[in-house]
C-alpha atoms as a PDB file:
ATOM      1  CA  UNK A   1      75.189   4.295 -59.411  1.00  0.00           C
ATOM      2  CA  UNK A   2      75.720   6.270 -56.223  1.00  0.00           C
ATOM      3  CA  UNK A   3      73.134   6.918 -53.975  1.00  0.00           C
ATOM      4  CA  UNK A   4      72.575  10.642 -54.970  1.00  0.00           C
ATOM      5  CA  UNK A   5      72.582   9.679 -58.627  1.00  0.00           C
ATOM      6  CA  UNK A   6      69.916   7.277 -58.305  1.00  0.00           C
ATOM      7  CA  UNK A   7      66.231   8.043 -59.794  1.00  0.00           C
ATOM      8  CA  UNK A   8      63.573   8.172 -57.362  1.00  0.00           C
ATOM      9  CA  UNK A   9      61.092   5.048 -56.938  1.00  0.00           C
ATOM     10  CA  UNK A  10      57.453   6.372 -57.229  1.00  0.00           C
ATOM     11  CA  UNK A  11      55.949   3.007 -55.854  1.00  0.00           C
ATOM     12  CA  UNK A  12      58.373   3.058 -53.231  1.00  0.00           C
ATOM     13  CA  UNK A  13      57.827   6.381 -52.084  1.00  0.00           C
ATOM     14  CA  UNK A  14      53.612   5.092 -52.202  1.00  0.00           C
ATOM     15  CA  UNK A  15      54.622   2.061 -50.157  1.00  0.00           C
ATOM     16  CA  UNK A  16      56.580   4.349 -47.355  1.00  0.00           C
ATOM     17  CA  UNK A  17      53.660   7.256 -47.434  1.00  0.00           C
ATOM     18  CA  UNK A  18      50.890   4.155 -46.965  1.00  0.00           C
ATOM     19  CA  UNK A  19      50.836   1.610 -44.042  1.00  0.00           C
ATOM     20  CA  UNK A  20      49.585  -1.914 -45.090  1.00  0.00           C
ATOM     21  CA  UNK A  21      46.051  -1.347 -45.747  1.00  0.00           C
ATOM     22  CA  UNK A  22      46.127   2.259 -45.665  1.00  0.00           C
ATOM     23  CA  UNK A  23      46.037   2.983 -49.465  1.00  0.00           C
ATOM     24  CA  UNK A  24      43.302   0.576 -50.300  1.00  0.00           C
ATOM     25  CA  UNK A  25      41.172   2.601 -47.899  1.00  0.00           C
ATOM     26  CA  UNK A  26      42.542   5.913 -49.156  1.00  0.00           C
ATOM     27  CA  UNK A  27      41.410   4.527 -53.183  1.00  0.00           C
ATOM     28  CA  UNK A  28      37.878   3.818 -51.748  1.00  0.00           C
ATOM     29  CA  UNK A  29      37.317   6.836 -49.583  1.00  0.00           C
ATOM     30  CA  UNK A  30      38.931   9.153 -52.813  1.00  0.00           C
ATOM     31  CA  UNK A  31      36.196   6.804 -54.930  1.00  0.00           C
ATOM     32  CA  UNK A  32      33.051   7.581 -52.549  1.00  0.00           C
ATOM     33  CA  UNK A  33      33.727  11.292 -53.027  1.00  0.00           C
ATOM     34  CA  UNK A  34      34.637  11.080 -56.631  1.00  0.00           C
ATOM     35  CA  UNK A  35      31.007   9.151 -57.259  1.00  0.00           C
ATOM     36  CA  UNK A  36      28.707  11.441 -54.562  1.00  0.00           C
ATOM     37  CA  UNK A  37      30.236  14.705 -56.666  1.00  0.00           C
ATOM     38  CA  UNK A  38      30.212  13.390 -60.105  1.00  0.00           C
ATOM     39  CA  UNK A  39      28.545  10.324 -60.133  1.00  0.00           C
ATOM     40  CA  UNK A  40      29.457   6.865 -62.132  1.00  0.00           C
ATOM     41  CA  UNK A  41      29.619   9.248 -65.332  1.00  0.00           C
ATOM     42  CA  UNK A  42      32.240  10.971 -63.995  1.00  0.00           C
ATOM     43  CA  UNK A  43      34.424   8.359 -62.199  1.00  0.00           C
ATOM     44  CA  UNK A  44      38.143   8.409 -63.614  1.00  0.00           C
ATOM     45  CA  UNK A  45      40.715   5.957 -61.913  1.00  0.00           C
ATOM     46  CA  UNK A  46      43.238   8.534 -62.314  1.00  0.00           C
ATOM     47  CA  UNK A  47      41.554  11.527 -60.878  1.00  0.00           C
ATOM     48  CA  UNK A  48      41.341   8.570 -57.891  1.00  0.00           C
ATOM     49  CA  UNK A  49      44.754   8.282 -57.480  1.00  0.00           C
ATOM     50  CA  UNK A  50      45.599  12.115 -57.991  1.00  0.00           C
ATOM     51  CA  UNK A  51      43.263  11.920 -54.853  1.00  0.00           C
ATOM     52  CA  UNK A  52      44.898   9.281 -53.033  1.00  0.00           C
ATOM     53  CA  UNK A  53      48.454  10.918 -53.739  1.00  0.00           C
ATOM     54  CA  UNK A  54      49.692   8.228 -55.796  1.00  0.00           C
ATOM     55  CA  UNK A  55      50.433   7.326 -59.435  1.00  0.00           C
ATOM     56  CA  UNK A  56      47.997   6.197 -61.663  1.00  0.00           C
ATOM     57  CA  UNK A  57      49.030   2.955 -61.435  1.00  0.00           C
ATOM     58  CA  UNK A  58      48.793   2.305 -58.051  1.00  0.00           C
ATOM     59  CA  UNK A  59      45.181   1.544 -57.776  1.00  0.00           C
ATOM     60  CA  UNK A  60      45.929  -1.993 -59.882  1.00  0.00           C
ATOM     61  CA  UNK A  61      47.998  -3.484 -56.809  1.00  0.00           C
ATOM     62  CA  UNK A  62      44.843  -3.628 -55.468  1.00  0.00           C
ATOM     63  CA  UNK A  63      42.332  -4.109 -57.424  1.00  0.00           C
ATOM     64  CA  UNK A  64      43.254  -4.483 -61.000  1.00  0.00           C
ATOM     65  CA  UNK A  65      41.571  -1.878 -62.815  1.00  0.00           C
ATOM     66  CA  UNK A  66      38.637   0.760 -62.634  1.00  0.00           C
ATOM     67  CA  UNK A  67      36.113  -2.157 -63.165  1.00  0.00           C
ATOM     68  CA  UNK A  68      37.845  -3.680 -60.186  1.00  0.00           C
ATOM     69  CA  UNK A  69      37.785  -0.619 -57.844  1.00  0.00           C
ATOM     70  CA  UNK A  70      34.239  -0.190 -58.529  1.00  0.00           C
ATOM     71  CA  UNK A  71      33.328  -3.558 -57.824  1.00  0.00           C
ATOM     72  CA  UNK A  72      35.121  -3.410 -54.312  1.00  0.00           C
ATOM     73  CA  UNK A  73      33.113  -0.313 -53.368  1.00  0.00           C
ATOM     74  CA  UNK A  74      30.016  -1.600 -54.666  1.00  0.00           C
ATOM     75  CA  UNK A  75      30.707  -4.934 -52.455  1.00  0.00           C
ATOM     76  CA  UNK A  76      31.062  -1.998 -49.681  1.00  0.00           C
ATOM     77  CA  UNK A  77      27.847  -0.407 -50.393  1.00  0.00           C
ATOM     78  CA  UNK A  78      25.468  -3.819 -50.381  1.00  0.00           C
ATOM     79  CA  UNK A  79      26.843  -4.962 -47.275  1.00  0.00           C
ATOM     80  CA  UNK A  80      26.063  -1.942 -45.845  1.00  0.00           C
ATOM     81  CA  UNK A  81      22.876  -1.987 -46.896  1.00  0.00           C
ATOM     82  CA  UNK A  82      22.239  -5.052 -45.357  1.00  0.00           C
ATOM     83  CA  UNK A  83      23.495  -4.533 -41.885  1.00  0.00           C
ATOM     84  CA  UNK A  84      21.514  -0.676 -42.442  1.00  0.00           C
ATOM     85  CA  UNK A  85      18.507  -3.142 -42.859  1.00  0.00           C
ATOM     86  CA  UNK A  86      19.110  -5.379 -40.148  1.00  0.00           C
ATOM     87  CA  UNK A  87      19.244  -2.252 -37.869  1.00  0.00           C
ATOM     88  CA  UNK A  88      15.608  -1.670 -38.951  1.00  0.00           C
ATOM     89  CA  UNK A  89      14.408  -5.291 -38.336  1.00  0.00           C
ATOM     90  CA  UNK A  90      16.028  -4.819 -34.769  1.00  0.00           C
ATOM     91  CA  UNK A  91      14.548  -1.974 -33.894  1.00  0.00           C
ATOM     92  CA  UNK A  92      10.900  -2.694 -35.799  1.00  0.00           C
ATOM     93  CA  UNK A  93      10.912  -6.025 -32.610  1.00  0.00           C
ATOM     94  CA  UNK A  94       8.486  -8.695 -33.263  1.00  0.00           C
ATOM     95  CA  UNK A  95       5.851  -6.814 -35.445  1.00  0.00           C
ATOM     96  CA  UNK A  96       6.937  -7.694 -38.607  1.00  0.00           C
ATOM     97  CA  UNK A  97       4.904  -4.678 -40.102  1.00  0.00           C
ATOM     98  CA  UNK A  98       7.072  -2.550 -38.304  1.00  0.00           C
ATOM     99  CA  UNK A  99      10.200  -4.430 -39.293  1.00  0.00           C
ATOM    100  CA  UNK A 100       9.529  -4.056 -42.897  1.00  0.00           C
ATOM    101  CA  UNK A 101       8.898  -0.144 -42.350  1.00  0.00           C
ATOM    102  CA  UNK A 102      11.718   0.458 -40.383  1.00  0.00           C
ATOM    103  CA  UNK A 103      14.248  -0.881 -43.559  1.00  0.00           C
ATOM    104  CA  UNK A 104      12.614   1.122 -45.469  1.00  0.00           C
ATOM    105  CA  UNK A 105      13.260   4.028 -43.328  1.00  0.00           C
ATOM    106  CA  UNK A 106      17.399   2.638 -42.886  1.00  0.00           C
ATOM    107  CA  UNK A 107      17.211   2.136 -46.553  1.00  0.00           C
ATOM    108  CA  UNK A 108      15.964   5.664 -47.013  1.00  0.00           C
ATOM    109  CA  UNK A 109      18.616   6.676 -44.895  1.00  0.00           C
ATOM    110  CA  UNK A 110      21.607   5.042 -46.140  1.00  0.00           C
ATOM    111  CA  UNK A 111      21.170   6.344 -49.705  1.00  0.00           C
ATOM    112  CA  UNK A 112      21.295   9.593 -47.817  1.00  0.00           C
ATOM    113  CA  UNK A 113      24.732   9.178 -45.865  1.00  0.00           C
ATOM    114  CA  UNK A 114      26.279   7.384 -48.499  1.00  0.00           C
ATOM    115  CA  UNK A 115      24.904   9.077 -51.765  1.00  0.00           C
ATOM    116  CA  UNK A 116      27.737   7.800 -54.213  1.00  0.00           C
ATOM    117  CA  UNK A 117      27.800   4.201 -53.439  1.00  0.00           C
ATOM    118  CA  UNK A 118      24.099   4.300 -53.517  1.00  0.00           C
ATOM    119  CA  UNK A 119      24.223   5.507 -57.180  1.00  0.00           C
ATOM    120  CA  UNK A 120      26.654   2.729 -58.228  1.00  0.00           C
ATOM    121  CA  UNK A 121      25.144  -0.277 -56.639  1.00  0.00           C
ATOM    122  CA  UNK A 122      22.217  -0.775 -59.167  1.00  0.00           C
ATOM    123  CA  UNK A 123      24.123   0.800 -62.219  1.00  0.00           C
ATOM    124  CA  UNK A 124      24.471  -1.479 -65.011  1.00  0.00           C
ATOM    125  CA  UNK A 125      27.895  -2.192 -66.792  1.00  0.00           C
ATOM    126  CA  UNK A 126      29.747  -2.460 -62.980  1.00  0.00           C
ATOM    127  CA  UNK A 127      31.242  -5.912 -63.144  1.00  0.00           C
ATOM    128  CA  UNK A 128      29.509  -8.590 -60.667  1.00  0.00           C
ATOM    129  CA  UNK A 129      31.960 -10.919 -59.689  1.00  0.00           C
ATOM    130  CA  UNK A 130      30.935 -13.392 -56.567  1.00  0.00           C
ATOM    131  CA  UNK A 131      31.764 -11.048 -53.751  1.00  0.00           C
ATOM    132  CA  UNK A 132      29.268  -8.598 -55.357  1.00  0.00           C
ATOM    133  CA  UNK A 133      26.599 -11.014 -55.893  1.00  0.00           C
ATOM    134  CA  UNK A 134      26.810 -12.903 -52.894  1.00  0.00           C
ATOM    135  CA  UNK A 135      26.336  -8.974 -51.172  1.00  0.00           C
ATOM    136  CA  UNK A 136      23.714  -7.756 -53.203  1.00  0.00           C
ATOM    137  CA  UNK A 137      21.834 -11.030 -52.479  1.00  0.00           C
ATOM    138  CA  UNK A 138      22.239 -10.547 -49.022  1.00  0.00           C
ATOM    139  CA  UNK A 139      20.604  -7.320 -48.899  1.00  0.00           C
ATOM    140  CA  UNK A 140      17.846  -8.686 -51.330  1.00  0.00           C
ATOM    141  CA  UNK A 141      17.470 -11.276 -48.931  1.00  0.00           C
ATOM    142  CA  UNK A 142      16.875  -9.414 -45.809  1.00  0.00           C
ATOM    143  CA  UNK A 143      14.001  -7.358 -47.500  1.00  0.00           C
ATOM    144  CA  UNK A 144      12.270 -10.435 -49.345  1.00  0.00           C
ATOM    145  CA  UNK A 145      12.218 -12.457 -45.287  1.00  0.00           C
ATOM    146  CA  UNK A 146      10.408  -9.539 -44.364  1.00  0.00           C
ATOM    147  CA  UNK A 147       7.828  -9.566 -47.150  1.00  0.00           C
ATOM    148  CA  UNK A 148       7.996 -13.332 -46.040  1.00  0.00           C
ATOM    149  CA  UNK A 149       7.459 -12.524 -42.316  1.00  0.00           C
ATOM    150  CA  UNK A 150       4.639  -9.682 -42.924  1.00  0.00           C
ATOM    151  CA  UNK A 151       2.538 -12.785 -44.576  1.00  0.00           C
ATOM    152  CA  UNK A 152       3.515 -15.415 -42.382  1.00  0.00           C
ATOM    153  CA  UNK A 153       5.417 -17.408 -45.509  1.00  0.00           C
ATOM    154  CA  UNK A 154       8.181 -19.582 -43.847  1.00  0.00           C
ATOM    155  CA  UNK A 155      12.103 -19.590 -45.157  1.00  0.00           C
ATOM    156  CA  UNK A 156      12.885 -21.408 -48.577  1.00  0.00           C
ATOM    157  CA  UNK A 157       8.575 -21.648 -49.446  1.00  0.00           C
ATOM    158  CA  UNK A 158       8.579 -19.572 -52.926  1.00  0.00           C
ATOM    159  CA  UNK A 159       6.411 -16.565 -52.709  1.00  0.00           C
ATOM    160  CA  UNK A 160       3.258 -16.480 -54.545  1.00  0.00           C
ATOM    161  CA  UNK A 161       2.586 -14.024 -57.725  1.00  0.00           C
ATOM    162  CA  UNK A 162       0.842 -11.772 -55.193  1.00  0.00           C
ATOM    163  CA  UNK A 163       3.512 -11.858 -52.009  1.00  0.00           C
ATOM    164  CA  UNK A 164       6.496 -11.166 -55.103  1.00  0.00           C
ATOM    165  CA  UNK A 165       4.528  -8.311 -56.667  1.00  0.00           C
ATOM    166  CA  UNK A 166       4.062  -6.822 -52.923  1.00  0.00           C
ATOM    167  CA  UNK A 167       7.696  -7.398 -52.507  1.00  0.00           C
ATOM    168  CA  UNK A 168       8.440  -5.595 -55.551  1.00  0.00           C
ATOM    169  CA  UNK A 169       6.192  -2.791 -55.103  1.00  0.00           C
ATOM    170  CA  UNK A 170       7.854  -2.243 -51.268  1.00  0.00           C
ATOM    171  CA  UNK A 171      11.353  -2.098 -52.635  1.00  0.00           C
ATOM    172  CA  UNK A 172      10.396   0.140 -55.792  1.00  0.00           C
ATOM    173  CA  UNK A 173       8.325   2.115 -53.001  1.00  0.00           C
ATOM    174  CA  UNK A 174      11.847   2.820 -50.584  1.00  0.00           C
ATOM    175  CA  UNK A 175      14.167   3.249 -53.829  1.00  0.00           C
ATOM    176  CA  UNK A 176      12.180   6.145 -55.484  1.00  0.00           C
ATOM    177  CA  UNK A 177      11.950   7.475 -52.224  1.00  0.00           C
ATOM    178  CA  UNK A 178      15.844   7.263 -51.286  1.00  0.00           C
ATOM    179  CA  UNK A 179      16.444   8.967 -55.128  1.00  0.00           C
ATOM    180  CA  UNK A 180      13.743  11.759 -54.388  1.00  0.00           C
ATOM    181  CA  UNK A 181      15.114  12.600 -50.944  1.00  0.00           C
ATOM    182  CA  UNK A 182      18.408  12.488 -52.551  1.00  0.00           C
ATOM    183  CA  UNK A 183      17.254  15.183 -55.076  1.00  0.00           C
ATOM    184  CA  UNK A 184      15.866  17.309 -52.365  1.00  0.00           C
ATOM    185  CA  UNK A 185      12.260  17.073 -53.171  1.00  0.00           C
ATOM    186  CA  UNK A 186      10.858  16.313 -50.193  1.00  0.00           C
ATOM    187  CA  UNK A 187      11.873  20.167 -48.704  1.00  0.00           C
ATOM    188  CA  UNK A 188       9.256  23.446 -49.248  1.00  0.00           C
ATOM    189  CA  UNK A 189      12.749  24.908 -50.155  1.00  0.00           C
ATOM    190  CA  UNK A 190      14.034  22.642 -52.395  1.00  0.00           C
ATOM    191  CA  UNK A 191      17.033  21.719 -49.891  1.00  0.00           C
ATOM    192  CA  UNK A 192      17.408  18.247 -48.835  1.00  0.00           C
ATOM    193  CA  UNK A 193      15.238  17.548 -46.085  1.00  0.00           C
ATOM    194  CA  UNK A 194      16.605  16.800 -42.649  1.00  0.00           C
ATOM    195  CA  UNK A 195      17.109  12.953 -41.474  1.00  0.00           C
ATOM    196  CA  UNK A 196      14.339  13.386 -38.981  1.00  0.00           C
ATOM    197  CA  UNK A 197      12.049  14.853 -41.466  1.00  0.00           C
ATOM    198  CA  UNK A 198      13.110  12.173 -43.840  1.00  0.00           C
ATOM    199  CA  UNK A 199      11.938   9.255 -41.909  1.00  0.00           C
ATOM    200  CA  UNK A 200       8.598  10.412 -40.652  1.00  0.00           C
ATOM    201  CA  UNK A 201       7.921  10.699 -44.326  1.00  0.00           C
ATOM    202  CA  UNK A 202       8.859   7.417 -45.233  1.00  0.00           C
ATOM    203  CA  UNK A 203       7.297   5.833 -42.384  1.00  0.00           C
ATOM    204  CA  UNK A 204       4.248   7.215 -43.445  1.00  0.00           C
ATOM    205  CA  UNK A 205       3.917   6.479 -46.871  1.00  0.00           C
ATOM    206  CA  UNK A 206       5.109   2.818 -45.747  1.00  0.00           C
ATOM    207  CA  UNK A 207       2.572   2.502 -43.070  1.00  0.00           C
ATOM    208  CA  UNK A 208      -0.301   3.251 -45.655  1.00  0.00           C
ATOM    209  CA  UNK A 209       0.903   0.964 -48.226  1.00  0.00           C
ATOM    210  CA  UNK A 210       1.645  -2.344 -45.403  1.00  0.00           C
ATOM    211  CA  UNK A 211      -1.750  -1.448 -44.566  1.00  0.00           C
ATOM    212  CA  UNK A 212      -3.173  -1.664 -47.530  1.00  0.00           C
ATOM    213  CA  UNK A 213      -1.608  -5.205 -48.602  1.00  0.00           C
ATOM    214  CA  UNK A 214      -2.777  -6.465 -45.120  1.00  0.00           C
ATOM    215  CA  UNK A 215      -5.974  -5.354 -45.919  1.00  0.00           C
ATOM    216  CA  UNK A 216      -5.723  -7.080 -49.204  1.00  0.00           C
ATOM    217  CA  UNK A 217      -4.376 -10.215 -47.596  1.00  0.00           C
ATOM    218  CA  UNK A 218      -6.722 -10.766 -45.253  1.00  0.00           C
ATOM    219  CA  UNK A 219      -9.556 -10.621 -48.298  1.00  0.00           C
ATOM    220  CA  UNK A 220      -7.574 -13.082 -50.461  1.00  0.00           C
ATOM    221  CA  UNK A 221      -7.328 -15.092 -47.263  1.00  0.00           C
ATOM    222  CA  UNK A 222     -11.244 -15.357 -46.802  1.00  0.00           C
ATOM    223  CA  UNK A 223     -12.061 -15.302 -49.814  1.00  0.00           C
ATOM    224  CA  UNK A 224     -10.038 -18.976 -49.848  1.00  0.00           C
ATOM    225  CA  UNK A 225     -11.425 -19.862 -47.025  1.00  0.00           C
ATOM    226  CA  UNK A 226     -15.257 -19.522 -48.164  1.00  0.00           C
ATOM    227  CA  UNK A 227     -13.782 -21.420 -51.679  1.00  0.00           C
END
Protein backbone atom coordinates (compact mmCIF):
# COMPACT_ATOMS: atom_id res chain seq x y z
CA UNK A 1 0.00 0.00 0.00
CA UNK A 2 1.70 3.32 -0.66
CA UNK A 3 2.64 5.48 1.91
CA UNK A 4 -0.25 8.04 1.44
CA UNK A 5 -2.76 5.21 1.29
CA UNK A 6 -1.82 3.82 4.47
CA UNK A 7 -4.27 4.15 7.68
CA UNK A 8 -2.93 6.00 10.47
CA UNK A 9 -1.49 4.04 13.67
CA UNK A 10 -3.23 5.49 16.82
CA UNK A 11 -0.67 3.73 19.24
CA UNK A 12 2.00 4.89 17.16
CA UNK A 13 1.08 8.32 17.00
CA UNK A 14 0.72 7.82 21.37
CA UNK A 15 4.21 6.34 21.35
CA UNK A 16 5.75 9.49 19.20
CA UNK A 17 3.52 12.24 21.30
CA UNK A 18 4.91 10.37 24.77
CA UNK A 19 8.64 9.94 25.75
CA UNK A 20 9.34 6.66 27.70
CA UNK A 21 7.72 7.27 30.91
CA UNK A 22 5.92 10.25 29.96
CA UNK A 23 2.39 8.72 29.47
CA UNK A 24 2.36 6.69 32.61
CA UNK A 25 2.80 9.99 34.42
CA UNK A 26 0.33 11.80 32.16
CA UNK A 27 -2.50 8.58 33.17
CA UNK A 28 -1.73 9.31 36.90
CA UNK A 29 -1.66 13.07 36.93
CA UNK A 30 -5.17 12.92 34.47
CA UNK A 31 -6.29 10.22 37.46
CA UNK A 32 -5.44 12.64 40.55
CA UNK A 33 -7.62 15.30 38.94
CA UNK A 34 -10.27 12.98 37.74
CA UNK A 35 -10.59 11.58 41.64
CA UNK A 36 -10.08 15.29 43.59
CA UNK A 37 -13.18 16.56 41.10
CA UNK A 38 -15.32 13.56 41.08
CA UNK A 39 -14.11 11.29 43.43
CA UNK A 40 -13.74 7.22 43.18
CA UNK A 41 -17.58 7.35 42.11
CA UNK A 42 -16.80 9.12 39.30
CA UNK A 43 -13.47 7.68 38.02
CA UNK A 44 -13.84 6.39 34.27
CA UNK A 45 -10.58 4.96 32.57
CA UNK A 46 -11.70 6.48 29.47
CA UNK A 47 -12.46 9.97 30.51
CA UNK A 48 -8.51 9.25 31.75
CA UNK A 49 -7.26 8.75 28.58
CA UNK A 50 -9.50 11.47 26.77
CA UNK A 51 -7.34 13.41 29.40
CA UNK A 52 -4.09 12.03 28.66
CA UNK A 53 -4.74 12.46 24.76
CA UNK A 54 -4.75 8.93 24.01
CA UNK A 55 -7.10 6.05 23.13
CA UNK A 56 -8.89 4.24 25.52
CA UNK A 57 -6.77 1.57 25.34
CA UNK A 58 -3.70 2.97 26.08
CA UNK A 59 -3.88 3.03 29.78
CA UNK A 60 -3.59 -1.15 29.69
CA UNK A 61 0.18 -0.95 28.38
CA UNK A 62 0.66 0.14 31.60
CA UNK A 63 -1.26 -0.98 33.94
CA UNK A 64 -3.80 -3.42 32.76
CA UNK A 65 -7.03 -2.06 33.56
CA UNK A 66 -8.91 0.62 35.76
CA UNK A 67 -8.38 -1.69 38.85
CA UNK A 68 -4.75 -1.52 37.87
CA UNK A 69 -4.44 2.30 37.43
CA UNK A 70 -6.02 2.78 40.67
CA UNK A 71 -3.88 0.56 42.44
CA UNK A 72 -0.67 2.38 41.05
CA UNK A 73 -1.96 5.73 42.33
CA UNK A 74 -3.04 4.40 45.49
CA UNK A 75 0.68 2.82 45.87
CA UNK A 76 1.50 6.71 45.10
CA UNK A 77 -0.63 8.08 47.74
CA UNK A 78 0.64 5.65 50.87
CA UNK A 79 4.09 6.25 50.15
CA UNK A 80 3.51 9.63 50.31
CA UNK A 81 1.97 9.47 53.28
CA UNK A 82 4.70 7.92 54.81
CA UNK A 83 7.56 10.10 53.83
CA UNK A 84 4.64 13.23 54.75
CA UNK A 85 4.92 11.42 58.20
CA UNK A 86 8.46 11.02 58.45
CA UNK A 87 8.72 14.83 57.80
CA UNK A 88 6.72 15.23 61.05
CA UNK A 89 8.86 12.79 63.15
CA UNK A 90 11.90 14.93 61.85
CA UNK A 91 10.80 17.96 62.68
CA UNK A 92 8.80 16.84 66.17
CA UNK A 93 13.17 15.90 67.31
CA UNK A 94 13.49 13.71 70.23
CA UNK A 95 10.13 14.40 72.08
CA UNK A 96 8.23 11.76 70.91
CA UNK A 97 4.97 13.68 71.98
CA UNK A 98 5.82 16.11 69.56
CA UNK A 99 6.68 13.57 66.90
CA UNK A 100 3.37 11.95 67.08
CA UNK A 101 1.63 15.54 66.79
CA UNK A 102 3.56 16.73 64.13
CA UNK A 103 2.21 13.49 61.69
CA UNK A 104 -0.77 14.29 62.57
CA UNK A 105 -0.39 17.77 61.47
CA UNK A 106 1.62 16.28 57.86
CA UNK A 107 -1.17 13.85 57.78
CA UNK A 108 -3.67 16.65 58.07
CA UNK A 109 -1.87 18.27 55.49
CA UNK A 110 -1.38 15.81 52.88
CA UNK A 111 -5.09 14.94 52.61
CA UNK A 112 -5.21 18.63 51.89
CA UNK A 113 -2.62 18.89 48.88
CA UNK A 114 -3.51 15.72 47.55
CA UNK A 115 -7.38 15.48 48.12
CA UNK A 116 -8.10 12.66 45.44
CA UNK A 117 -5.56 10.14 46.34
CA UNK A 118 -6.50 10.72 49.88
CA UNK A 119 -10.12 9.64 49.08
CA UNK A 120 -8.98 6.43 47.30
CA UNK A 121 -6.44 5.08 49.66
CA UNK A 122 -8.91 3.69 52.33
CA UNK A 123 -11.82 2.99 49.79
CA UNK A 124 -12.84 -0.48 49.72
CA UNK A 125 -13.17 -2.56 46.40
CA UNK A 126 -9.49 -0.91 45.08
CA UNK A 127 -7.48 -4.04 44.47
CA UNK A 128 -4.43 -4.59 47.05
CA UNK A 129 -1.86 -6.30 45.36
CA UNK A 130 1.78 -6.42 47.28
CA UNK A 131 3.05 -3.05 46.20
CA UNK A 132 -0.11 -1.59 47.84
CA UNK A 133 0.12 -3.47 50.95
CA UNK A 134 3.63 -3.37 51.52
CA UNK A 135 2.88 0.87 51.20
CA UNK A 136 -0.01 1.11 53.22
CA UNK A 137 1.88 -0.88 55.90
CA UNK A 138 4.56 1.38 55.76
CA UNK A 139 2.61 4.32 56.56
CA UNK A 140 0.71 2.25 59.30
CA UNK A 141 3.96 1.53 60.55
CA UNK A 142 5.42 4.89 60.99
CA UNK A 143 2.31 6.03 63.09
CA UNK A 144 2.02 2.74 65.31
CA UNK A 145 6.41 3.37 66.28
CA UNK A 146 5.24 6.53 67.41
CA UNK A 147 2.39 5.32 69.61
CA UNK A 148 5.31 2.85 70.49
CA UNK A 149 7.83 5.67 71.20
CA UNK A 150 5.21 8.06 73.16
CA UNK A 151 5.01 4.90 75.77
CA UNK A 152 8.41 3.84 75.70
CA UNK A 153 7.31 0.19 74.02
CA UNK A 154 10.43 -1.05 72.06
CA UNK A 155 10.23 -2.36 68.14
CA UNK A 156 8.54 -5.87 67.47
CA UNK A 157 6.99 -5.93 71.59
CA UNK A 158 3.05 -6.18 70.72
CA UNK A 159 1.17 -3.29 72.10
CA UNK A 160 -1.09 -3.79 74.93
CA UNK A 161 -5.14 -3.47 74.64
CA UNK A 162 -4.62 0.04 76.04
CA UNK A 163 -1.37 1.36 73.82
CA UNK A 164 -3.61 -0.24 70.45
CA UNK A 165 -6.83 1.51 71.49
CA UNK A 166 -4.63 4.88 71.97
CA UNK A 167 -3.18 4.12 68.65
CA UNK A 168 -6.47 3.78 67.17
CA UNK A 169 -8.07 6.64 68.70
CA UNK A 170 -4.83 8.99 67.37
CA UNK A 171 -5.25 7.84 63.82
CA UNK A 172 -9.24 8.04 63.86
CA UNK A 173 -8.44 11.51 65.67
CA UNK A 174 -6.03 12.93 62.36
CA UNK A 175 -8.41 11.13 59.68
CA UNK A 176 -11.73 12.85 60.71
CA UNK A 177 -9.80 15.80 60.95
CA UNK A 178 -8.05 15.58 57.35
CA UNK A 179 -11.97 14.74 55.95
CA UNK A 180 -13.43 17.82 57.95
CA UNK A 181 -10.73 20.24 56.79
CA UNK A 182 -11.26 18.77 53.47
CA UNK A 183 -15.01 19.72 53.66
CA UNK A 184 -14.20 23.17 54.77
CA UNK A 185 -15.54 23.06 58.22
CA UNK A 186 -13.00 24.30 60.07
CA UNK A 187 -13.57 28.14 58.31
CA UNK A 188 -16.32 30.89 59.97
CA UNK A 189 -17.06 31.07 56.15
CA UNK A 190 -17.42 27.78 55.23
CA UNK A 191 -14.22 27.99 52.83
CA UNK A 192 -11.45 25.69 53.42
CA UNK A 193 -9.30 26.97 55.98
CA UNK A 194 -5.78 28.09 55.20
CA UNK A 195 -2.68 25.53 55.78
CA UNK A 196 -1.48 27.68 58.60
CA UNK A 197 -4.80 27.82 60.19
CA UNK A 198 -5.11 24.15 59.57
CA UNK A 199 -2.25 23.02 61.62
CA UNK A 200 -2.57 25.15 64.69
CA UNK A 201 -5.89 23.43 64.88
CA UNK A 202 -4.71 20.11 64.68
CA UNK A 203 -1.88 20.64 66.88
CA UNK A 204 -4.16 21.61 69.37
CA UNK A 205 -6.66 19.14 69.50
CA UNK A 206 -3.55 16.61 69.37
CA UNK A 207 -1.75 18.22 72.17
CA UNK A 208 -4.91 17.80 74.49
CA UNK A 209 -5.55 14.32 73.61
CA UNK A 210 -1.33 13.09 74.00
CA UNK A 211 -1.87 14.79 77.14
CA UNK A 212 -4.51 13.16 78.26
CA UNK A 213 -3.19 9.44 77.50
CA UNK A 214 0.07 10.53 79.30
CA UNK A 215 -1.87 11.45 82.02
CA UNK A 216 -3.61 8.17 81.86
CA UNK A 217 -0.35 6.32 81.49
CA UNK A 218 1.34 7.52 84.13
CA UNK A 219 -1.87 6.35 86.51
CA UNK A 220 -1.91 2.84 84.97
CA UNK A 221 1.82 2.95 85.56
CA UNK A 222 1.47 3.56 89.45
CA UNK A 223 -1.22 2.04 89.91
CA UNK A 224 1.13 -1.27 88.85
CA UNK A 225 3.61 -0.21 90.70
CA UNK A 226 1.64 -0.02 94.19
CA UNK A 227 0.07 -3.75 92.86
Amino acid sequence: MPPSLKRPDPLRAERDTYHHGALRQALIDATDALLAERGVAGFSLREVARRSGVSPAAPAHHFGDAQGLLEAVATLAFEGLTAALEAGNARGGSDPGARLREQGVEYVAFARRHPGRFGLMFRAGVACGPELERASHAAFTALENGVRDLFGVPRGTPLDAAQREALVGIWSVVHGYAHLALAGQFSPSGTKAGRGQADGAVRAVLQRQLDGLAALERARTESSDVA
